[in-house]
Protein backbone atom coordinates (compact mmCIF):
# COMPACT_ATOMS: atom_id res chain seq x y z
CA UNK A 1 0.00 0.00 0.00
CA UNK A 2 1.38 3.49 -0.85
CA UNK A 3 1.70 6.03 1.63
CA UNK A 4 -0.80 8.67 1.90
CA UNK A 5 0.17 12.42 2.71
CA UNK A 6 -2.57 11.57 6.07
CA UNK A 7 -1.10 8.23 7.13
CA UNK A 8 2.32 9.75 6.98
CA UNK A 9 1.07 13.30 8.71
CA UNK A 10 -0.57 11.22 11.08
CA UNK A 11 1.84 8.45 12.19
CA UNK A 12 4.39 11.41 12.88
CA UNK A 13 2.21 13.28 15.05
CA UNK A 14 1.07 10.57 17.08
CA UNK A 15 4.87 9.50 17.32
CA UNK A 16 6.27 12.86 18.55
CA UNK A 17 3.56 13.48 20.62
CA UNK A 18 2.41 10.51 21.93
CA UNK A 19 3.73 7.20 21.27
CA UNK A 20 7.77 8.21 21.89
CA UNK A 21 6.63 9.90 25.44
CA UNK A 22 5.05 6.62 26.31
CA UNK A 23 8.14 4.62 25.11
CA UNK A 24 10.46 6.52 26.80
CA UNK A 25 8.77 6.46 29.92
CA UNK A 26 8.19 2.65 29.76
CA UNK A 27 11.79 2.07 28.77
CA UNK A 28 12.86 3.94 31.83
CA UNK A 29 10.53 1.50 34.15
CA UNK A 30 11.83 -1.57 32.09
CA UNK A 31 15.32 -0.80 31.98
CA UNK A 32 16.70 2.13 34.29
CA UNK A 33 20.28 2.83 34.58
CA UNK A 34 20.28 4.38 38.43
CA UNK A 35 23.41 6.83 38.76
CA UNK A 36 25.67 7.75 42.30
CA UNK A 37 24.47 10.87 43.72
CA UNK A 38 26.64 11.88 46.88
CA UNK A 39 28.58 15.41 48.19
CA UNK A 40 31.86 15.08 46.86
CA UNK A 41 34.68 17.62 47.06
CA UNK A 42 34.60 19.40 43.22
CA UNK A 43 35.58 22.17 42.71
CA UNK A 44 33.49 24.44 40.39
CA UNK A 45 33.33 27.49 38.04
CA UNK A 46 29.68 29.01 37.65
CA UNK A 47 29.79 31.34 34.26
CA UNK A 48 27.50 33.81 33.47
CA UNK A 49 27.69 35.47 29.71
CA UNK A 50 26.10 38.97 30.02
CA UNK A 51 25.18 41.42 27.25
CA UNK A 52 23.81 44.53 28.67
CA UNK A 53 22.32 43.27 31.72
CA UNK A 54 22.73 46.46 34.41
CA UNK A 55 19.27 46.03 35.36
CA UNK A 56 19.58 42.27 35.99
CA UNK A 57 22.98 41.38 36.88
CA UNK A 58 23.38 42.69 40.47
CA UNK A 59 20.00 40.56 41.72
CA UNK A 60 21.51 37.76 40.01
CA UNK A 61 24.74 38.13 41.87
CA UNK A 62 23.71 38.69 45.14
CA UNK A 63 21.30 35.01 44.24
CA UNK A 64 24.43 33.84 43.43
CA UNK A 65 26.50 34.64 46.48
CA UNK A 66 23.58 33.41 48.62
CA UNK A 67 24.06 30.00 47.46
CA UNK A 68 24.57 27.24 50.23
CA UNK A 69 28.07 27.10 51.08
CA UNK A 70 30.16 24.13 49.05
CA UNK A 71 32.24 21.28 49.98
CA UNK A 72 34.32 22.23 47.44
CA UNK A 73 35.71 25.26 45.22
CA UNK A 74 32.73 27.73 43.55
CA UNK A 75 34.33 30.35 41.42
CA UNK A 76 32.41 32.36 40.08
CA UNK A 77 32.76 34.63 36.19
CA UNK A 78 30.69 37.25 34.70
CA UNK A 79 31.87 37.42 30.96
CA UNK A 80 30.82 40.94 30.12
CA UNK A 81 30.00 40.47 26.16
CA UNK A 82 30.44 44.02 24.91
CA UNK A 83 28.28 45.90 27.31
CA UNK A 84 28.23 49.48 26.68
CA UNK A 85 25.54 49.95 29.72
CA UNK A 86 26.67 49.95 33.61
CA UNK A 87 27.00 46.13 33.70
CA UNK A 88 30.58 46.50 33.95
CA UNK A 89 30.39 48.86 36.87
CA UNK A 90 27.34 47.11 38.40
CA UNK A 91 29.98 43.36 37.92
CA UNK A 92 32.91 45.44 39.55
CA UNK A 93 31.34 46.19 43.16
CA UNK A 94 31.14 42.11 43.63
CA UNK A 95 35.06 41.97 42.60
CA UNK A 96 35.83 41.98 46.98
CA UNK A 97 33.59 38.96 47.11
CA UNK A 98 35.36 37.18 44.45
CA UNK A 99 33.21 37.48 41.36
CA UNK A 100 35.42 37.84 38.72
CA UNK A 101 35.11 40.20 35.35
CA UNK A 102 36.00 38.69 32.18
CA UNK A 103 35.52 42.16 30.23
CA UNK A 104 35.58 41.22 26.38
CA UNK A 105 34.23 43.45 22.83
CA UNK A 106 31.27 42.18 21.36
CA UNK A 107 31.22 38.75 20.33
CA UNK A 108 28.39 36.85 20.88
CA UNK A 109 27.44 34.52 23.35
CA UNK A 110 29.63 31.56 22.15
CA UNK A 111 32.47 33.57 21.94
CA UNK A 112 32.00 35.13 25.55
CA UNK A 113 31.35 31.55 26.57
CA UNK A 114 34.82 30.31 25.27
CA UNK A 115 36.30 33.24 26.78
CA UNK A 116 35.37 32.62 30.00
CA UNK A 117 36.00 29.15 29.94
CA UNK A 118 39.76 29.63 28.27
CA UNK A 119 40.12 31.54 32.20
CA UNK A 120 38.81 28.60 34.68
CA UNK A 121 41.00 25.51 36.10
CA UNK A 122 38.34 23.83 38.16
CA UNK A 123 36.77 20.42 37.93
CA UNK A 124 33.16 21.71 36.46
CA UNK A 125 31.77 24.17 34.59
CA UNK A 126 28.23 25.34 35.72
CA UNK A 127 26.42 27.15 33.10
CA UNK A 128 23.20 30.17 33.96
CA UNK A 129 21.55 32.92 32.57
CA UNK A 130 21.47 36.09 33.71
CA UNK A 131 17.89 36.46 34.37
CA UNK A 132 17.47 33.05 35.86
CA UNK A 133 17.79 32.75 39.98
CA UNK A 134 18.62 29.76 41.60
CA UNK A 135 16.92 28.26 44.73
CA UNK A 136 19.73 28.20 47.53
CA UNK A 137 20.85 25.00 46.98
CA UNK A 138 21.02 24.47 43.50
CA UNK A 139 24.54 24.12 42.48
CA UNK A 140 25.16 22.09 45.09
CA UNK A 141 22.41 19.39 44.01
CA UNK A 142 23.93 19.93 40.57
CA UNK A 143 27.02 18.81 41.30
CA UNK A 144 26.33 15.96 43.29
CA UNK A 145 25.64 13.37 40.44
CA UNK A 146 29.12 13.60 39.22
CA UNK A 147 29.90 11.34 42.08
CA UNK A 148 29.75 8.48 39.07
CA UNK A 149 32.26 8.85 37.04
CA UNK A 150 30.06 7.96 33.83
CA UNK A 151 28.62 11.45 33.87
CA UNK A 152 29.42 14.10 31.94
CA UNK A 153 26.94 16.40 32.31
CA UNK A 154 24.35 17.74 34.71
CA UNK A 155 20.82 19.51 33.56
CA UNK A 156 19.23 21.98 36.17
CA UNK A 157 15.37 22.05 36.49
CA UNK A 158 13.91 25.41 34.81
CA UNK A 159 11.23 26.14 36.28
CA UNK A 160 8.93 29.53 35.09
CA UNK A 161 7.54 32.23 37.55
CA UNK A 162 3.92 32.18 37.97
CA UNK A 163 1.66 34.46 35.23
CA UNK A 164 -1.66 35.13 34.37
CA UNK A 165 -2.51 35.29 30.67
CA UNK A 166 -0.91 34.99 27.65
CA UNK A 167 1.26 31.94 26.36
CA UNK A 168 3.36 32.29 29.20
CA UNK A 169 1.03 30.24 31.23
CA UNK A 170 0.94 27.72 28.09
CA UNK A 171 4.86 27.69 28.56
CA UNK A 172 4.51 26.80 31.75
CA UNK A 173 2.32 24.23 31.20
CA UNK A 174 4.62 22.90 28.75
CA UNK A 175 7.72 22.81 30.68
CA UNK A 176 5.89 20.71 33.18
CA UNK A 177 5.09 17.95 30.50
CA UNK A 178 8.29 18.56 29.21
CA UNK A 179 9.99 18.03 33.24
CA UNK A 180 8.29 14.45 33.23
CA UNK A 181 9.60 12.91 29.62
CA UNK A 182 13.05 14.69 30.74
CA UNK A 183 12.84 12.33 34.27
CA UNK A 184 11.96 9.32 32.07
CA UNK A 185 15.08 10.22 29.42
CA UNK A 186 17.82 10.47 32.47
CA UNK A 187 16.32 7.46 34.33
CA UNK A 188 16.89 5.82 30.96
CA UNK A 189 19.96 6.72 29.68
CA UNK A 190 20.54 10.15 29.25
CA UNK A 191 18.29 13.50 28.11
CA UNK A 192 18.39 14.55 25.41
CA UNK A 193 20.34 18.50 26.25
CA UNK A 194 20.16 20.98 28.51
CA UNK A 195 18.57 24.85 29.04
CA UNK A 196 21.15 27.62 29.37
CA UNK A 197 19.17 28.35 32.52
CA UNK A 198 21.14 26.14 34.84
CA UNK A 199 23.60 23.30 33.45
CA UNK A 200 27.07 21.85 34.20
CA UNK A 201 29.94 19.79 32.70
CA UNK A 202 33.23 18.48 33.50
CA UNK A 203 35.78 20.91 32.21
CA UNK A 204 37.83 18.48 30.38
CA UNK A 205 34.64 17.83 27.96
CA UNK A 206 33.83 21.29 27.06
CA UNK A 207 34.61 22.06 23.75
CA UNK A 208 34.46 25.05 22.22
CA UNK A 209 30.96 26.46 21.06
CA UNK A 210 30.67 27.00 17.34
CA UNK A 211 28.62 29.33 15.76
CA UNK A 212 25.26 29.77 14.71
CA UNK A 213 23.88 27.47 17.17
CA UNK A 214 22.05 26.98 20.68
CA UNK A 215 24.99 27.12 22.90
CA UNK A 216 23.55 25.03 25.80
CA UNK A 217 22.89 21.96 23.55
CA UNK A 218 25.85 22.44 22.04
CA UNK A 219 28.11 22.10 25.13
CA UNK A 220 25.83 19.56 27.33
CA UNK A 221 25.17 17.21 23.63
CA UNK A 222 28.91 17.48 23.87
CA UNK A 223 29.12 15.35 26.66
CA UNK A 224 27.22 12.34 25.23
CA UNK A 225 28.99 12.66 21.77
CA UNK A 226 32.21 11.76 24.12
CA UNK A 227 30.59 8.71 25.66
CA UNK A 228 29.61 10.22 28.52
CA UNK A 229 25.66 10.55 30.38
CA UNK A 230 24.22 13.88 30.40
CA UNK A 231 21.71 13.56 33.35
CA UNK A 232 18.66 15.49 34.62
CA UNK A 233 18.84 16.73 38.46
CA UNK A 234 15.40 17.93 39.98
CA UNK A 235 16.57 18.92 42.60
CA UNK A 236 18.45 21.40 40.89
CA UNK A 237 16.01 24.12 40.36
CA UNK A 238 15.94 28.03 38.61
CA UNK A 239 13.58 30.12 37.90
CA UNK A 240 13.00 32.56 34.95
CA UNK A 241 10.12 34.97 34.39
CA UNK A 242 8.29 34.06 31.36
CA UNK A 243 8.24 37.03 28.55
CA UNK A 244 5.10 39.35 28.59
CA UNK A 245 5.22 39.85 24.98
CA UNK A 246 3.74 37.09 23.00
CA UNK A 247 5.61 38.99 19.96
CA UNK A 248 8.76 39.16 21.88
CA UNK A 249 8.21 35.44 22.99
CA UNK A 250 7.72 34.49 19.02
CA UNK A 251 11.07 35.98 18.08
CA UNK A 252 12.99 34.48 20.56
CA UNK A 253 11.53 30.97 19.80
CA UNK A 254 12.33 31.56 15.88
CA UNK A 255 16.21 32.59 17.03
CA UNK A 256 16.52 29.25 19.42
CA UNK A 257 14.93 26.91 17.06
CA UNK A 258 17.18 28.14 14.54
CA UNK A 259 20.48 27.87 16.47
CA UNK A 260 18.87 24.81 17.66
CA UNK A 261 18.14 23.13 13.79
CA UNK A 262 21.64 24.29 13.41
CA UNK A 263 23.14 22.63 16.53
CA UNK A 264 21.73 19.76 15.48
CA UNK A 265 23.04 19.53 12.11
CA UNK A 266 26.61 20.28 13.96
CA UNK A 267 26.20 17.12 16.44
CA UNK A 268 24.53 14.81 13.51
CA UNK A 269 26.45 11.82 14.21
CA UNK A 270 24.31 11.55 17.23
CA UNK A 271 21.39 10.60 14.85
CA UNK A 272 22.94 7.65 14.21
CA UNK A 273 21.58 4.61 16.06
CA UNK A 274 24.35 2.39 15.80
CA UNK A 275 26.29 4.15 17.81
CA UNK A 276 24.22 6.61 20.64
CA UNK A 277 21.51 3.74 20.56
CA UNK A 278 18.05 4.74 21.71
CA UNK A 279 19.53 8.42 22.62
CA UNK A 280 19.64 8.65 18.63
CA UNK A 281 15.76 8.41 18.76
CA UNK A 282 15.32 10.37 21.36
CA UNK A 283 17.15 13.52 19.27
CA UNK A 284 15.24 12.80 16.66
CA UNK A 285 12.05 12.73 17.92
CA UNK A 286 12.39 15.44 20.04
CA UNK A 287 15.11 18.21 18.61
CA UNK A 288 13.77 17.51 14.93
CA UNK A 289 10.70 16.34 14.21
CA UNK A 290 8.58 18.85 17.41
CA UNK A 291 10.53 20.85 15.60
CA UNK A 292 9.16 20.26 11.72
CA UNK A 293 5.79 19.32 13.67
CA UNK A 294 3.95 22.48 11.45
CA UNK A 295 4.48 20.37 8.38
CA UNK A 296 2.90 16.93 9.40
CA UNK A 297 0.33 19.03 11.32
CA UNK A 298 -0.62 20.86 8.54
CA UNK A 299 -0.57 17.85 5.95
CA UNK A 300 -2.72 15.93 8.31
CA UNK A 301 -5.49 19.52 8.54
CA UNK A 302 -5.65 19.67 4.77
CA UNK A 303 -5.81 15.74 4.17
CA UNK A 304 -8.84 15.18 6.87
CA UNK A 305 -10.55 18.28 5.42
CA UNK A 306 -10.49 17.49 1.77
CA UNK A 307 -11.49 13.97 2.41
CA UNK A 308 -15.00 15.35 3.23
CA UNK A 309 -15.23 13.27 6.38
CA UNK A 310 -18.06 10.74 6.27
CA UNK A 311 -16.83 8.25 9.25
CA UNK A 312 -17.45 9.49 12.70
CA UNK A 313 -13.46 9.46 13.63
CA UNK A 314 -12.72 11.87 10.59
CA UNK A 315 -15.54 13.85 11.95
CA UNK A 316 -13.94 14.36 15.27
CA UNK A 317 -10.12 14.84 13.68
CA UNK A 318 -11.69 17.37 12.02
CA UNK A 319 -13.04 19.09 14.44
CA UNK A 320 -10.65 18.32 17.12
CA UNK A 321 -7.80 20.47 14.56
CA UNK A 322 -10.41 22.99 14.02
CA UNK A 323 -11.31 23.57 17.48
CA UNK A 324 -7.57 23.69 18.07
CA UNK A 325 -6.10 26.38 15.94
CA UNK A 326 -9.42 28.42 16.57
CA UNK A 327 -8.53 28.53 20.35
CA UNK A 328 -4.89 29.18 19.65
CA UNK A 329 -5.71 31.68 17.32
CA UNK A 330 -8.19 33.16 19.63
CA UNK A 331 -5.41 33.30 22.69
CA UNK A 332 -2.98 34.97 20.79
CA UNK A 333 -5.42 38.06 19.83
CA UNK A 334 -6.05 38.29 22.93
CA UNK A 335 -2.39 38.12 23.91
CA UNK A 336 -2.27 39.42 27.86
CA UNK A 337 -5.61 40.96 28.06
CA UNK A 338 -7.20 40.48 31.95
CA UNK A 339 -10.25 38.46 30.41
CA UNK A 340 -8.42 35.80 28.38
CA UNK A 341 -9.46 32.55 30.00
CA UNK A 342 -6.42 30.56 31.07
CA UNK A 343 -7.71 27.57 29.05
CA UNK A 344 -6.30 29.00 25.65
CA UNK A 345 -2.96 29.73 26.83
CA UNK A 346 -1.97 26.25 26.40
CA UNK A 347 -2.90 26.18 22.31
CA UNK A 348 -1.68 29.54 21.73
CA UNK A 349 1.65 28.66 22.92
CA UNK A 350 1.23 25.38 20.83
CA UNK A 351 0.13 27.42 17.82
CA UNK A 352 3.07 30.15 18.38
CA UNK A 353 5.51 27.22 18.52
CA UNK A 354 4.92 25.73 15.31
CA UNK A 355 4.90 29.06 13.97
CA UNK A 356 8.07 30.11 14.46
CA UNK A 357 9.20 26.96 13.68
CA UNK A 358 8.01 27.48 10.13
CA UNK A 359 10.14 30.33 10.02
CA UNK A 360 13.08 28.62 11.67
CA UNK A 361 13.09 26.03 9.14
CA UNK A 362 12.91 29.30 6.22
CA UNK A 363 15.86 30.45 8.04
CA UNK A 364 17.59 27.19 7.72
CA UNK A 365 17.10 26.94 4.44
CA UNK A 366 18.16 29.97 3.13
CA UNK A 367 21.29 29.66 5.27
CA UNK A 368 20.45 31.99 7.65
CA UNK A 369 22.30 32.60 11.11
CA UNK A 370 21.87 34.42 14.02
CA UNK A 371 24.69 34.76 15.90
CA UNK A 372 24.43 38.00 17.92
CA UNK A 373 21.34 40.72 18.88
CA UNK A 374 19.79 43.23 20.70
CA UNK A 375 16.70 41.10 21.83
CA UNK A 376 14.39 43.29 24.13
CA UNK A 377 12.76 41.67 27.47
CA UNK A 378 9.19 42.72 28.42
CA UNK A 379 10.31 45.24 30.92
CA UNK A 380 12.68 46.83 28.39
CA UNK A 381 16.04 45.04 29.55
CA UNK A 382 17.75 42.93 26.68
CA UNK A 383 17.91 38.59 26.91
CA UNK A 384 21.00 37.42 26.01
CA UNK A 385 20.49 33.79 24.74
């Protein structure tokens, strides 16, 4: 039987959303490789790339410095990527409590990332944002699975701020389906990368991060391309505020999904089954194909509808897409208006998604790459991701 353009748009939906969730979270109840976690006596580098950040970086130093005191070493770097605000300034009044400036031109992220690390001799390098705070003893849960000597790499738990309205409440939402199928991944093997919000790897397995692509999967991906598990620690947890701007939100998603297509066509060897195993699937399925989900999901709307549904379960696809897209579409008029019910935030972040995936994949295409910018958070102050 030749495939059909709605058994091919359907089998990869119900894959990527439901079938490889469910097999990954089977696979880790079947077969779970348990790691060490212990307190150990690393010592530890955390490095934080800043581009403009006066308005954020002293709150997120003072977090930092109220971490719970360490067993071992915790240096701490604040690569200052170009800043021509107070940053600087704001970084040089921690100098007495050992924060240390790595002042550079602007470069990027990447750049200011290999910078920083070219400075630090300690065991492990913790990775975090400049807008994400950590709760009190989050580095130290971080570092604790690297008590086995199998792993490589340590992903924090991002966690978003509580908001009312707008696809930031469908973001958060997400992030909590997203925490579960991570569990299941490091239970099982390893997940599949990390968030720039809070991640860590042994120095000697940092390599240098190349352009044009999401620097946290780079460097934590890094770790399983060198035969090494990249693990998930709960316990770990930061927090980030979610953007107010559904616009602002939309741009940022195109610029990480197309670092992130990018990233992945840098660390494509990992695709390969016979050697990462069931990681290879779980790239896949997760880092590519959510990420071309528009095109399946829009093959599978436009085969249902021009069949002219006469069975009851084309009936209720139909209407189950329709009913979809009009409620996305519907939350993101309505954007962060006081009345939007909280029940479309969840499919207008789903429908913003796949949007600027679209244009991620356009981007990719045409050879597009985005390197360094001026992105704008809701409160005025620029994201550096």
């Amino acid at each position: 039987m030749r495939p059909t353009v709605l058994g091919l748009s359907l089998s990869a939906v119900l894959w990527t959303y439901v079938l490889f969730p469910l097999v990954t979270v089977l696979r880790a109840l079947v077969r779970p490789r348990p790691h060490l976690v212990a307190d150990g006596e690393l010592s530890a580098t955390l490095i934080i790339a800043a581009h403009n950040e006066q308005d954020q970086i002293g709150s997120k130093l003072r977090n930092v410095l109220a971490l719970d005191a360490q067993s071992g070493r915790l240096d701490v770097v604040v690569a200052a990527d170009g800043c021509d605000d107070g940053t600087e300034g704001v970084v040089q009044q921690f100098t007495e409590a050992g924060i240390r400036l790595v002042s550079l031109p602007r470069m990027g992220k990447a750049a200011a990332l290999n910078a920083a690390v070219a400075t630090c001799t300690t065991d492990v390098l913790v990775f975090t944002d400049a807008n994400s705070m950590l709760a009190p003893d989050a580095v130290r849960q971080l570092l604790r699975p690297f008590a086995d000597p199998d792993v490589g790499g340590v992903a924090g738990d991002q966690r978003y701020l509580p908001v009312d309205g707008g696809t930031g409440s469908g973001e958060r939402t997400y992030w909590s389906l997203d925490r579960i199928l991570k569990s299941a991944e490091s239970r099982g093997g390893s997940v599949v990368s990390a968030t720039g919000a809070l991640y860590a790897v042994r120095r000697e397995l940092f390599r240098p991060v190349a352009e044009g692509v999401t620097d946290d999967f780079f460097v934590s991906t890094g770790v399983v391309a060198q035969g090494y598990r990249l693990v998930f620690e709960p316990a770990a947890k930061v927090y980030e505020p979610v953007s107010e701007s559904d616009g602002a939100e939309y741009a940022r998603k195109v610029r990480v999904m197309t670092r992130g297509l990018n990233g992945v066509l840098v660390r494509r060897e990992l695709l390969d089954p016979r050697e990462h195993g069931f990681y290879a699937v779980q790239l896949m399925s997760h880092k590519v194909l959510r990420r071309l989900m528009a095109l399946p999901l829009a093959g599978l709307f436009v085969a249902t509808t021009l069949k002219r549904p006469r069975t009851g379960a084309l009936r209720v696809a139909v209407l189950a897409q329709g009913l979809l897209y009009a409620t996305g579409g519907a939350g993101l008029m309505l954007g962060k208006r006081e009345r939007q019910p909280k029940s479309l935030a969840l499919p207008a972040y789903f429908c913003m998604v796949n949007a600027a995936s679209v244009r991620a994949v356009w981007n990719l295409a045409a050879g597009r790459q985005i390197t360094a910018w001026e992105p704008q958070r809701a409160d005025g102050s620029r994201r550096h991701d």
